[in-house]
PDB file of N, CA and C in Angstrom:
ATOM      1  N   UNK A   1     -60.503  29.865 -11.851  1.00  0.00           N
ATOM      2  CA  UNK A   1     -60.963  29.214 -13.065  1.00  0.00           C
ATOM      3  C   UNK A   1     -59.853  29.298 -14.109  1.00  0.00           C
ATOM      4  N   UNK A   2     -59.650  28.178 -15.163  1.00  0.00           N
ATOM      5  CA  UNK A   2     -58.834  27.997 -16.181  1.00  0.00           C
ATOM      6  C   UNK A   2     -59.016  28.672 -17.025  1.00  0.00           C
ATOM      7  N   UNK A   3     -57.710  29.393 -17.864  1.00  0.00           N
ATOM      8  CA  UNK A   3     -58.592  29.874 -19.134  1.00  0.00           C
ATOM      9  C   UNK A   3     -58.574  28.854 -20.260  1.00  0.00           C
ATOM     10  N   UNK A   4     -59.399  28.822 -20.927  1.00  0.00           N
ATOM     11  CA  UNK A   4     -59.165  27.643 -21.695  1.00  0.00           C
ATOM     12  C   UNK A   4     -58.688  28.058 -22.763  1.00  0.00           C
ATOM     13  N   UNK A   5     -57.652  27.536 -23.351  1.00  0.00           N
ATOM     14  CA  UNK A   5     -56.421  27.906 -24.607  1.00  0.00           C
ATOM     15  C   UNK A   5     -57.204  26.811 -25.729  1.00  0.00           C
ATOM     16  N   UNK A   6     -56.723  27.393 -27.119  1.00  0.00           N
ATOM     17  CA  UNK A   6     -56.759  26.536 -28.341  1.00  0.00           C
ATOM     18  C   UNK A   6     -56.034  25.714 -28.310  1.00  0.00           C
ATOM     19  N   UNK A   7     -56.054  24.590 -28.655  1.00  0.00           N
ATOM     20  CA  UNK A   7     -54.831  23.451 -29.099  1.00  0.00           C
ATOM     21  C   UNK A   7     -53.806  24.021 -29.686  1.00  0.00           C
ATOM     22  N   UNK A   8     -53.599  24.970 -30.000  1.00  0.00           N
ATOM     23  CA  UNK A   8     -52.381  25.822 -30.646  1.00  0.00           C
ATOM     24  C   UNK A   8     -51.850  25.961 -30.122  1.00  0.00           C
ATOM     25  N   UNK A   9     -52.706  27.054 -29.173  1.00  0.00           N
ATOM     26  CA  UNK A   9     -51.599  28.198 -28.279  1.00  0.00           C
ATOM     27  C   UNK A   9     -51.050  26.993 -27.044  1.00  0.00           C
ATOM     28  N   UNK A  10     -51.901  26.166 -26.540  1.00  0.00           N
ATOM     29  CA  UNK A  10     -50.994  25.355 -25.669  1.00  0.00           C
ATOM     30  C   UNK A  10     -49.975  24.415 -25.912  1.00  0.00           C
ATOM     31  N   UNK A  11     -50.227  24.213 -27.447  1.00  0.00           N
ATOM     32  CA  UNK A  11     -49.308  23.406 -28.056  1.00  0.00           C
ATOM     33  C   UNK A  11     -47.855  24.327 -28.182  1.00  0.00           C
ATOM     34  N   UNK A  12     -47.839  25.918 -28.952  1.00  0.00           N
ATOM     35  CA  UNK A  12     -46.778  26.554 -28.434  1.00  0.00           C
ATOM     36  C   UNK A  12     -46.157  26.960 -27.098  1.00  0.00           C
ATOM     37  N   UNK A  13     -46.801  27.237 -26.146  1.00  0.00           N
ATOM     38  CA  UNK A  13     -46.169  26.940 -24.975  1.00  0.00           C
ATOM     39  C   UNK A  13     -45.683  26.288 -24.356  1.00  0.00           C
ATOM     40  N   UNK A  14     -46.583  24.826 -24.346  1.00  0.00           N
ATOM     41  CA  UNK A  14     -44.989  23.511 -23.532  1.00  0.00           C
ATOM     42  C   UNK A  14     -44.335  23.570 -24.764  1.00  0.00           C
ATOM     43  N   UNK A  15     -44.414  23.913 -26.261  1.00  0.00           N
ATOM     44  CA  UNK A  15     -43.099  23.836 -26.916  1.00  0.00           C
ATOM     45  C   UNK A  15     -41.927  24.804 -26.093  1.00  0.00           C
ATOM     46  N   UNK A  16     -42.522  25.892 -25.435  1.00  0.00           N
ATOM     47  CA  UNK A  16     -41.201  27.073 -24.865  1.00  0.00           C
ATOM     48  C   UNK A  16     -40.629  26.475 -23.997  1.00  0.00           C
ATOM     49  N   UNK A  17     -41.472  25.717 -23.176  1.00  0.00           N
ATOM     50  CA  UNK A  17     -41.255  25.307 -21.218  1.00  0.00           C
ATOM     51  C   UNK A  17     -39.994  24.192 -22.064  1.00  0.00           C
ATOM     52  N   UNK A  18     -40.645  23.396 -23.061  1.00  0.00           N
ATOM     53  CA  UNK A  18     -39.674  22.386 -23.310  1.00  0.00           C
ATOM     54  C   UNK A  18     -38.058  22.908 -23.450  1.00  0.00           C
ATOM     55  N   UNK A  19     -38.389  24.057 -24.289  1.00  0.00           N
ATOM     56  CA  UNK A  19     -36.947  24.678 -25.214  1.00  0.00           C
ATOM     57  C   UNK A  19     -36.415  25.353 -24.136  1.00  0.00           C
ATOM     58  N   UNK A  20     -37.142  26.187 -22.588  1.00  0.00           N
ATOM     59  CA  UNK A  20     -36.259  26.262 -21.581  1.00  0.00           C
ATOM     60  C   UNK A  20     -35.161  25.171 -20.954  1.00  0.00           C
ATOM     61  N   UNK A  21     -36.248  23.618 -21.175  1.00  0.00           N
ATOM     62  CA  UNK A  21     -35.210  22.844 -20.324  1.00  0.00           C
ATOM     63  C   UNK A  21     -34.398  22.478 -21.053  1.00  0.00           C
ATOM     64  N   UNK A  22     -34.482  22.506 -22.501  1.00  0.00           N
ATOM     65  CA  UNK A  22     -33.411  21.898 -23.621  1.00  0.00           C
ATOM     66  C   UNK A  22     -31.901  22.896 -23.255  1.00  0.00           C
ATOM     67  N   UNK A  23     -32.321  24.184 -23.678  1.00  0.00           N
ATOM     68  CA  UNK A  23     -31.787  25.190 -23.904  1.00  0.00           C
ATOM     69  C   UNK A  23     -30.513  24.933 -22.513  1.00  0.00           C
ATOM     70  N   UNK A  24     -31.055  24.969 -21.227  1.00  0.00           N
ATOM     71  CA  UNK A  24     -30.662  25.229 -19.797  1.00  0.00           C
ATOM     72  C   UNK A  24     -30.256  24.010 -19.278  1.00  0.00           C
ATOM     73  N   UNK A  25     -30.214  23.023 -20.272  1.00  0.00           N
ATOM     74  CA  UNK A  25     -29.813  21.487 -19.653  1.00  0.00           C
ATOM     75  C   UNK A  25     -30.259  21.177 -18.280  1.00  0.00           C
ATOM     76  N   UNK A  26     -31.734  21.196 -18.087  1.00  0.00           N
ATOM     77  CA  UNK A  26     -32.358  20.689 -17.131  1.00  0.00           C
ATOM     78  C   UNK A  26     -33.057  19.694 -17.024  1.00  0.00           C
ATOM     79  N   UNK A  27     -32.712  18.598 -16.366  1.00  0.00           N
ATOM     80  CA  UNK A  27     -33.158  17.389 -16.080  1.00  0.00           C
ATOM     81  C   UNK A  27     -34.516  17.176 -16.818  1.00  0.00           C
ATOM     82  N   UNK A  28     -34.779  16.634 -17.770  1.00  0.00           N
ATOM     83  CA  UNK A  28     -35.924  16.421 -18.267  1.00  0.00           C
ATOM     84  C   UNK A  28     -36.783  15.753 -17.225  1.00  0.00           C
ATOM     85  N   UNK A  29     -36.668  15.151 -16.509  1.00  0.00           N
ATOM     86  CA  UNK A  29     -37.201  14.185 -14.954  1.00  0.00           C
ATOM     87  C   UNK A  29     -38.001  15.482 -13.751  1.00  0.00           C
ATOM     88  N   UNK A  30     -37.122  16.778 -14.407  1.00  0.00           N
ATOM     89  CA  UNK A  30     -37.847  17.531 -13.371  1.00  0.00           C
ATOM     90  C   UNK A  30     -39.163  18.007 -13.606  1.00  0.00           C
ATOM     91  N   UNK A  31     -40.046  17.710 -14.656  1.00  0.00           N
ATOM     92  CA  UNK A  31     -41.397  17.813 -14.754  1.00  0.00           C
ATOM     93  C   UNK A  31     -42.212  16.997 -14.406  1.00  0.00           C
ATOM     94  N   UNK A  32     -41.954  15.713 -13.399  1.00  0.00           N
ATOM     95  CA  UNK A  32     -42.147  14.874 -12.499  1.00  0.00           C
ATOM     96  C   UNK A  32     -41.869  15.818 -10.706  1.00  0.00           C
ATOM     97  N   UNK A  33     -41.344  17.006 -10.933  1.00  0.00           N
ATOM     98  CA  UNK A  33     -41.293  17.422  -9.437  1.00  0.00           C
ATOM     99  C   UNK A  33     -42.163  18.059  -8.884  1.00  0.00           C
ATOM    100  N   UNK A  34     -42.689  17.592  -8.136  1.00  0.00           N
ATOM    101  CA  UNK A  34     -43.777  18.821  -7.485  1.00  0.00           C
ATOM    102  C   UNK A  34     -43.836  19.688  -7.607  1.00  0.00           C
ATOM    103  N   UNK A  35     -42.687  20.287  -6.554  1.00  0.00           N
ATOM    104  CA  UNK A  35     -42.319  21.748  -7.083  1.00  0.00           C
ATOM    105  C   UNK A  35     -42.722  22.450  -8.243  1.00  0.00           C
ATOM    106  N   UNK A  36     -42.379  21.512  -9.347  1.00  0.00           N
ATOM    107  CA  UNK A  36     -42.323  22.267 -11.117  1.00  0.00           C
ATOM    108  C   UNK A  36     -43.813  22.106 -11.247  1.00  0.00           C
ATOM    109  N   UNK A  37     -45.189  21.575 -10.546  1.00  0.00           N
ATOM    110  CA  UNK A  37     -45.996  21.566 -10.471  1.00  0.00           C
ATOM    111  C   UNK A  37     -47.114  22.967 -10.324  1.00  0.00           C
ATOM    112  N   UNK A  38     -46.429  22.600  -9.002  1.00  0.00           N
ATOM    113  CA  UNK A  38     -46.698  24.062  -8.186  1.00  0.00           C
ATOM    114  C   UNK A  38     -46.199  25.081  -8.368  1.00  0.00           C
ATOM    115  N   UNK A  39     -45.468  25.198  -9.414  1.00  0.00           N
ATOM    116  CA  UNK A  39     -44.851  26.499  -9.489  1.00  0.00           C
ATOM    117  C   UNK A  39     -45.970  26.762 -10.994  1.00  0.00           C
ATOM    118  N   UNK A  40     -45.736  25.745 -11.967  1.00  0.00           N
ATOM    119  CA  UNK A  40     -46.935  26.090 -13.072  1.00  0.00           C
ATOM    120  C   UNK A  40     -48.399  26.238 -12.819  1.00  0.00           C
ATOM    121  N   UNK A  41     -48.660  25.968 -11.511  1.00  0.00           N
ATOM    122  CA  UNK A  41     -50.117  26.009 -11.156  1.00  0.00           C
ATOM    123  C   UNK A  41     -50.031  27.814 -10.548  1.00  0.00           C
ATOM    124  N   UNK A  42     -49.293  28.448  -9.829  1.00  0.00           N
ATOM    125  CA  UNK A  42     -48.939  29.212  -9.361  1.00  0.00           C
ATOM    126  C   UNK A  42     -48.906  30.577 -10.061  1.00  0.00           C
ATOM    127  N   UNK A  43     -48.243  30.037 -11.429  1.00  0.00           N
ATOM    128  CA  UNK A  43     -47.898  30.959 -12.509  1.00  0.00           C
ATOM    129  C   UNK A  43     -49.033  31.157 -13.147  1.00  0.00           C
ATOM    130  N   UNK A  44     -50.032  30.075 -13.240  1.00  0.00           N
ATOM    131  CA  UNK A  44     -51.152  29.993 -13.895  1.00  0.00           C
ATOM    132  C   UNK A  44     -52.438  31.305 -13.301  1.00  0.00           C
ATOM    133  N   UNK A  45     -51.919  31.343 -11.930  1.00  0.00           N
ATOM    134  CA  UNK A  45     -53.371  31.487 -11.260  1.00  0.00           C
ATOM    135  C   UNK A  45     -52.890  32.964 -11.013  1.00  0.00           C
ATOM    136  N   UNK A  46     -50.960  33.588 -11.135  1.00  0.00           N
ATOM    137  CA  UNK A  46     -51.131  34.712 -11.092  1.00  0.00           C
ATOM    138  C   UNK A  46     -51.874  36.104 -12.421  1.00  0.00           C
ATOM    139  N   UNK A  47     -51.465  35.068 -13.576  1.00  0.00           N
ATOM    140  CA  UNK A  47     -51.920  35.589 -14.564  1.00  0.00           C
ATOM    141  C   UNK A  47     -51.182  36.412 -15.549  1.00  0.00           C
ATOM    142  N   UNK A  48     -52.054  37.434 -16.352  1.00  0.00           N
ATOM    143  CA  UNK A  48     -50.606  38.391 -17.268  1.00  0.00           C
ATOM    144  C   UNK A  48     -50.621  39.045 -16.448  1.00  0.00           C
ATOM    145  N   UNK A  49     -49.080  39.546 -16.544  1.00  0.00           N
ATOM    146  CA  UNK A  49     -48.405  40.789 -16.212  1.00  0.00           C
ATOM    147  C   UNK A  49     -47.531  40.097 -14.750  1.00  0.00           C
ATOM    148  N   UNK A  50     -47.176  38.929 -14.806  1.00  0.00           N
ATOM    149  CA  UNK A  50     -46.295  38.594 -13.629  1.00  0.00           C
ATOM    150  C   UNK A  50     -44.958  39.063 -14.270  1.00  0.00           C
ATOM    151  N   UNK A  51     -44.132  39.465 -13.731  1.00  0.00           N
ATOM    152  CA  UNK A  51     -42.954  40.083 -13.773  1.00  0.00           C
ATOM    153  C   UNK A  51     -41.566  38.801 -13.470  1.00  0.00           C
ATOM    154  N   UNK A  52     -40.746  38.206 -14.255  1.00  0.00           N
ATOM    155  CA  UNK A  52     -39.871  37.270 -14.212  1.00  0.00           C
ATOM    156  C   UNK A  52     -38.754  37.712 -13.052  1.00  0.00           C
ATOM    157  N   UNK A  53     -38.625  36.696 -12.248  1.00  0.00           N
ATOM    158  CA  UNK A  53     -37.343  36.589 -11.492  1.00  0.00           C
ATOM    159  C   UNK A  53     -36.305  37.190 -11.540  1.00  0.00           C
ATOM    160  N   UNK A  54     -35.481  38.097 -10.967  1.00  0.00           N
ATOM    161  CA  UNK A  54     -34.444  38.930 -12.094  1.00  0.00           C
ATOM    162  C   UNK A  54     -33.117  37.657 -11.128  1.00  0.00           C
ATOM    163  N   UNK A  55     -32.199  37.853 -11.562  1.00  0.00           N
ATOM    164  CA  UNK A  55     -31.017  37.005 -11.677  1.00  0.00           C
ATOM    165  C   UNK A  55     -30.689  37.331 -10.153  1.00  0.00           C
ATOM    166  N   UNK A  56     -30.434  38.674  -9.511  1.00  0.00           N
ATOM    167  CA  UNK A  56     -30.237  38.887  -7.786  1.00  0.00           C
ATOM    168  C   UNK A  56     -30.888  38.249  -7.251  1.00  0.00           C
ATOM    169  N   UNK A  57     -32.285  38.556  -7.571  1.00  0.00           N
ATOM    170  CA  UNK A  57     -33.297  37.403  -7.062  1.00  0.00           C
ATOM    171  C   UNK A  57     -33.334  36.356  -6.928  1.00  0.00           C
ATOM    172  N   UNK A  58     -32.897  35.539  -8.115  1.00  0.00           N
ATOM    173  CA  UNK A  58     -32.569  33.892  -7.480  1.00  0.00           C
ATOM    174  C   UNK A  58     -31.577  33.619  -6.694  1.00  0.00           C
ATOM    175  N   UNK A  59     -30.746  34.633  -7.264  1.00  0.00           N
ATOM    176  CA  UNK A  59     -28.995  34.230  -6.887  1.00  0.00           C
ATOM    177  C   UNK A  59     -28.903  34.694  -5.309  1.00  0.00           C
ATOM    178  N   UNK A  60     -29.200  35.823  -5.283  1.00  0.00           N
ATOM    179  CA  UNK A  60     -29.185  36.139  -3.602  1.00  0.00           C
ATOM    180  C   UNK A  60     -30.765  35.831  -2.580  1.00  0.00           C
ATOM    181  N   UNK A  61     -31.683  36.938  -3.398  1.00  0.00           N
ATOM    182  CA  UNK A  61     -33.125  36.765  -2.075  1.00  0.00           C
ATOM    183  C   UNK A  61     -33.379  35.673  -1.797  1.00  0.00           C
ATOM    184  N   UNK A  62     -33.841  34.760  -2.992  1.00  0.00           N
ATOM    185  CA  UNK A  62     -34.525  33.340  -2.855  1.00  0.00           C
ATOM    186  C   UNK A  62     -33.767  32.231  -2.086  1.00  0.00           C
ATOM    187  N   UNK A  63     -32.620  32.229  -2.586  1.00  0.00           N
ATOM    188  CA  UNK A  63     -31.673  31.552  -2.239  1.00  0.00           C
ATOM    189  C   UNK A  63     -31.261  31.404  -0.701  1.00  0.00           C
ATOM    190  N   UNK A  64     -31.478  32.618  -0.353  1.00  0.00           N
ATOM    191  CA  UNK A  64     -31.111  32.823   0.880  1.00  0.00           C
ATOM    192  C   UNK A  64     -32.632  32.889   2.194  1.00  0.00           C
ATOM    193  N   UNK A  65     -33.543  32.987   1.238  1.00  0.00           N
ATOM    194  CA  UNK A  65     -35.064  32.524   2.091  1.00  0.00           C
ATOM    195  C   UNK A  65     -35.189  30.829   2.058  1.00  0.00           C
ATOM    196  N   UNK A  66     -34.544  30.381   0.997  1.00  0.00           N
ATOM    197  CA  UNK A  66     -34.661  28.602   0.904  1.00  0.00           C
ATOM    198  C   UNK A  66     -33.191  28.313   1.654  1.00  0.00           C
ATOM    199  N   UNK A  67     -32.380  28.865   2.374  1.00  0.00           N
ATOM    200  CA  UNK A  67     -31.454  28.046   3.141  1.00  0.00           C
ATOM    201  C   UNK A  67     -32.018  28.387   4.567  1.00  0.00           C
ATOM    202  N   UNK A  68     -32.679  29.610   4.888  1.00  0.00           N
ATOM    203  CA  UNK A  68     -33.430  29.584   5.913  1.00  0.00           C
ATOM    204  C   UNK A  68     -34.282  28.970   6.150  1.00  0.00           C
ATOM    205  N   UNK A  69     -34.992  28.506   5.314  1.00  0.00           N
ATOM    206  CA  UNK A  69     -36.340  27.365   5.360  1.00  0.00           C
ATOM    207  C   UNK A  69     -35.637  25.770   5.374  1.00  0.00           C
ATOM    208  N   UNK A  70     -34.579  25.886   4.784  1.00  0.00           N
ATOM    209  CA  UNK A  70     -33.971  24.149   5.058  1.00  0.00           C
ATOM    210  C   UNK A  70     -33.493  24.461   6.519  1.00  0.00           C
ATOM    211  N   UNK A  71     -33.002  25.493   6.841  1.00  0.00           N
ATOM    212  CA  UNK A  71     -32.379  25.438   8.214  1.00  0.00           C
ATOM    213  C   UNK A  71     -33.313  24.952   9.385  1.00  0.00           C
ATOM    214  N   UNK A  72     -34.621  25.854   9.060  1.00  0.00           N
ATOM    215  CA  UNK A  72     -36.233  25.397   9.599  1.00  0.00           C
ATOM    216  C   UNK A  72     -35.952  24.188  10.445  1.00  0.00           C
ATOM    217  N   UNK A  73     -35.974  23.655   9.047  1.00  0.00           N
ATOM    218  CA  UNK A  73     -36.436  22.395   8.815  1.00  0.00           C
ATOM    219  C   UNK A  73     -35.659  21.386   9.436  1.00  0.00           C
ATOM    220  N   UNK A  74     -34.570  21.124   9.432  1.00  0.00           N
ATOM    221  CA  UNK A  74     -33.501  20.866   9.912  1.00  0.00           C
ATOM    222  C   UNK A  74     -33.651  20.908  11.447  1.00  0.00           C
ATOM    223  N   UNK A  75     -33.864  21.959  11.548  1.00  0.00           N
ATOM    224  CA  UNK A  75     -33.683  22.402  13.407  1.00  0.00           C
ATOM    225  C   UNK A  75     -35.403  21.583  13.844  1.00  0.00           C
ATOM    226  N   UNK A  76     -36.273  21.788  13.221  1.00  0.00           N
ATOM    227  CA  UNK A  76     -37.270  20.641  13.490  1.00  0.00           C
ATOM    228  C   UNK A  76     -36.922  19.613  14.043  1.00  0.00           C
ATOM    229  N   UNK A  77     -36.073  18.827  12.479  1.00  0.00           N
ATOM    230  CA  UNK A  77     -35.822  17.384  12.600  1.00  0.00           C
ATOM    231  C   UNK A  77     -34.884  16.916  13.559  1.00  0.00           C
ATOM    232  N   UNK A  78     -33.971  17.920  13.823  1.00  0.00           N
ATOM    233  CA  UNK A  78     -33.343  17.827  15.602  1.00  0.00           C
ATOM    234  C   UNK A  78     -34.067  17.602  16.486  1.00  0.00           C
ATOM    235  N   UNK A  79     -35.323  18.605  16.488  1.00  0.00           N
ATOM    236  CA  UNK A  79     -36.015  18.575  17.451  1.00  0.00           C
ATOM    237  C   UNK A  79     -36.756  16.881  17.948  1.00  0.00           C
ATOM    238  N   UNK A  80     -36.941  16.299  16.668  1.00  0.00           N
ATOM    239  CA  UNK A  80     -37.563  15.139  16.913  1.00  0.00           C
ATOM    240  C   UNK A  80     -36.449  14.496  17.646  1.00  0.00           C
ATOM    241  N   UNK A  81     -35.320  14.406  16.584  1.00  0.00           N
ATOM    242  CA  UNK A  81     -34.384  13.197  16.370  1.00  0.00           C
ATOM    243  C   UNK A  81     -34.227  13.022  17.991  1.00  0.00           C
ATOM    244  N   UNK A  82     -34.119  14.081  18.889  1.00  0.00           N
ATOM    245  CA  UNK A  82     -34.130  14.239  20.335  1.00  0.00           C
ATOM    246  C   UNK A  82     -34.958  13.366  21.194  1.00  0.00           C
ATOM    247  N   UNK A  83     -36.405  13.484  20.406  1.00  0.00           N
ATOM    248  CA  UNK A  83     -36.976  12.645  21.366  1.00  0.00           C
ATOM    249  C   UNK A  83     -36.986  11.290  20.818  1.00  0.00           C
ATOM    250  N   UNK A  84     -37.097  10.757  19.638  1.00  0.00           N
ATOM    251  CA  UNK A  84     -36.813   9.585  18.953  1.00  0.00           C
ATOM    252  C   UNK A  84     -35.455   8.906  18.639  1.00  0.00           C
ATOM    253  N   UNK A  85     -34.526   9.574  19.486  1.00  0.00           N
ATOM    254  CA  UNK A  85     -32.839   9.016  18.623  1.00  0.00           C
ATOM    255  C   UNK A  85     -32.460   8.456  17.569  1.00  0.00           C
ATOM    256  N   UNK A  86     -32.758   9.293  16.612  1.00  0.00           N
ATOM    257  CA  UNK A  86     -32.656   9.179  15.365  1.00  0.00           C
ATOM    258  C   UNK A  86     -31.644   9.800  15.115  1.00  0.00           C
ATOM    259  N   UNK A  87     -31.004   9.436  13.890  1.00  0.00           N
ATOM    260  CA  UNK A  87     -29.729  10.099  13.145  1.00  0.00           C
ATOM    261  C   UNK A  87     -29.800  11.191  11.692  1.00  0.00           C
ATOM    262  N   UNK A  88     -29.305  11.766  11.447  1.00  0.00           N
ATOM    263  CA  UNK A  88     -29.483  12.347  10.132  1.00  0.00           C
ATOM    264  C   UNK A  88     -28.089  11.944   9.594  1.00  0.00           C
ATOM    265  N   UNK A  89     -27.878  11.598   8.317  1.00  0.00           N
ATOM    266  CA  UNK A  89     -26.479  11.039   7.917  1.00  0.00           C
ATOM    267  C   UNK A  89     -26.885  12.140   6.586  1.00  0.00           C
ATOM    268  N   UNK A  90     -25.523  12.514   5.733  1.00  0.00           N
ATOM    269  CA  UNK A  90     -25.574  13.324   4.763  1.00  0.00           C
ATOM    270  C   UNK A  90     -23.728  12.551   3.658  1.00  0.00           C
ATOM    271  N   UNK A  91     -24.522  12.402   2.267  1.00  0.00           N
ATOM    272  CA  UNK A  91     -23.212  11.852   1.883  1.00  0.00           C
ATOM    273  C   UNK A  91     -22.828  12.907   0.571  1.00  0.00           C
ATOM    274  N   UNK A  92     -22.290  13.267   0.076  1.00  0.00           N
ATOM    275  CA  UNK A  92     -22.191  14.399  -1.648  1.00  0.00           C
ATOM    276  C   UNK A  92     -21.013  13.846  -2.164  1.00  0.00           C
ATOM    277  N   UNK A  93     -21.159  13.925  -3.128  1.00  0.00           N
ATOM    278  CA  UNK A  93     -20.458  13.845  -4.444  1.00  0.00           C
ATOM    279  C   UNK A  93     -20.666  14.292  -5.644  1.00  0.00           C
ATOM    280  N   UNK A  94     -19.690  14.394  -6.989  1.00  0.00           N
ATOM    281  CA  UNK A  94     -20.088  14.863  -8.057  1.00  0.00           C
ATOM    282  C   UNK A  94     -20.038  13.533  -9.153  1.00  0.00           C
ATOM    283  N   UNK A  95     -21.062  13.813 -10.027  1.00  0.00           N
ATOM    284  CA  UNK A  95     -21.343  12.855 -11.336  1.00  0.00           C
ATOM    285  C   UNK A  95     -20.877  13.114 -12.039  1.00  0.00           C
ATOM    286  N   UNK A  96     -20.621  12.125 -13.400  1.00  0.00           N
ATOM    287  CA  UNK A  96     -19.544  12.579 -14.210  1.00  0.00           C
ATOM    288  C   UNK A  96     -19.620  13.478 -15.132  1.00  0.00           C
ATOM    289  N   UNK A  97     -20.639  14.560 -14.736  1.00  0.00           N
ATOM    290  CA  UNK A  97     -20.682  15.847 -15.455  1.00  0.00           C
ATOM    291  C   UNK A  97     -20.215  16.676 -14.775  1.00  0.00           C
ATOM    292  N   UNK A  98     -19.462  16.280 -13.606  1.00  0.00           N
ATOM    293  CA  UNK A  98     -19.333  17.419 -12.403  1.00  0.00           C
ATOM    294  C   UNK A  98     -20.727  18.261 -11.752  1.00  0.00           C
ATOM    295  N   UNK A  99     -21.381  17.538 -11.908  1.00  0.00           N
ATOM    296  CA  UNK A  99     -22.239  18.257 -11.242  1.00  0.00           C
ATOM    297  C   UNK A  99     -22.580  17.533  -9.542  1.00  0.00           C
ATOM    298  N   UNK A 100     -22.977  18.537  -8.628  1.00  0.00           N
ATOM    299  CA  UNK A 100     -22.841  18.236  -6.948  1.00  0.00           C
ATOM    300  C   UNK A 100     -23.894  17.203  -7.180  1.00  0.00           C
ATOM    301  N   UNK A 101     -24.466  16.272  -5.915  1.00  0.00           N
ATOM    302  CA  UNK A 101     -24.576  15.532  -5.844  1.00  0.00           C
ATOM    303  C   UNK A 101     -24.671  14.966  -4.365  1.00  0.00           C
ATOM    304  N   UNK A 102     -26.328  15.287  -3.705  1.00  0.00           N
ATOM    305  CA  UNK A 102     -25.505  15.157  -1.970  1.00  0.00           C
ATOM    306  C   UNK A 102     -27.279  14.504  -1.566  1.00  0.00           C
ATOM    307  N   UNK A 103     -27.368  13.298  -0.661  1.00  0.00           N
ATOM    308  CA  UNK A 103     -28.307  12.409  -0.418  1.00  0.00           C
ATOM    309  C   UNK A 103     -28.204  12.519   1.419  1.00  0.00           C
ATOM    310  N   UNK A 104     -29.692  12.639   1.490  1.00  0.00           N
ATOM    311  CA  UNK A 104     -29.358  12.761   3.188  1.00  0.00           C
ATOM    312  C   UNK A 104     -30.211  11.541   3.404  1.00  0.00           C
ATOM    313  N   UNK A 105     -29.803  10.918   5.002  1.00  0.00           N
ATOM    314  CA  UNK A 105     -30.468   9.861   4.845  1.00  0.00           C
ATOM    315  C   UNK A 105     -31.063   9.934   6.291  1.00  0.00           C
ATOM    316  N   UNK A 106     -31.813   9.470   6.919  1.00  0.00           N
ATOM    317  CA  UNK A 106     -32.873   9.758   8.189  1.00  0.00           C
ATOM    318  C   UNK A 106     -33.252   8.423   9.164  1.00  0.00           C
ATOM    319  N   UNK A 107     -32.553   8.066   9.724  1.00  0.00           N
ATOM    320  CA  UNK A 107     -33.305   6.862  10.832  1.00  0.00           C
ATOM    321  C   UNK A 107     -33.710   7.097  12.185  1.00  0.00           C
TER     322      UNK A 107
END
C-alpha cells in the first residue's frame, strides 16, 4: 500500500529527483525508462531506512553483476541466433559531448 503524501511533501521530492538529474547531467529522457520506473517503485515499497548505494558498489559489485547478466543474455541470444541464423551486429561511437555511444542491432 501507498503512503499517501501532502501535495507538499511530494511536490519537494520530485523537486530533489529533478535537482539529482540537473545537478548529474542526466538525460532528462531517462524518466521515460523503465528501469527509472522500477527502480522508484522499488524504492517506494522498500521504505525508510534503505541505505544508499555506496560508490564500490556501483563502480565495482553492480557493475560487475550487470555485465554478467548482459553476458546471460547474450549467450541466450546465441543460443537462438543458432537455430534461427540470425546475426547480432554492434556499432559505437561518441557524440559531441564525448560521450560513448554503441547500438546493437538483431536480425
Amino acid at each position: 500500500m501507498y503512503r499517501m503524501f501532502k501535495k507538499g511533501e511530494r511536490d519537494i521530492m520530485i523537486q530533489q529527483i529533478a535537482r539529482f538529474f540537473y545537478t548529474s547531467a542526466i538525460p532528462l529522457n531517462c524518466v521515460k525508462n523503465l528501469e527509472f520506473l522500477r527502480m522508484i517503485d522499488m524504492i517506494s515499497k522498500f521504505g525508510v531506512g534503505l541505505k544508499p548505494l555506496s560508490y564500490h558498489e556501483i563502480r565495482e559489485t553492480c557493475l560487475k553483476k550487470e555485465v554478467d547478466f548482459t553476458q546471460q543474455m547474450l549467450e541466450e541470444c546465441k543460443v537462438e541466433c543458432k537455430k534461427t541464423a540470425c546475426s547480432i551486429m554492434s556499432d559505437g561511437w561518441s557524440d559531441k559531448k564525448r560521450r560513448s555511444i554503441c547500438n546493437f542491432f538483431g536480425e
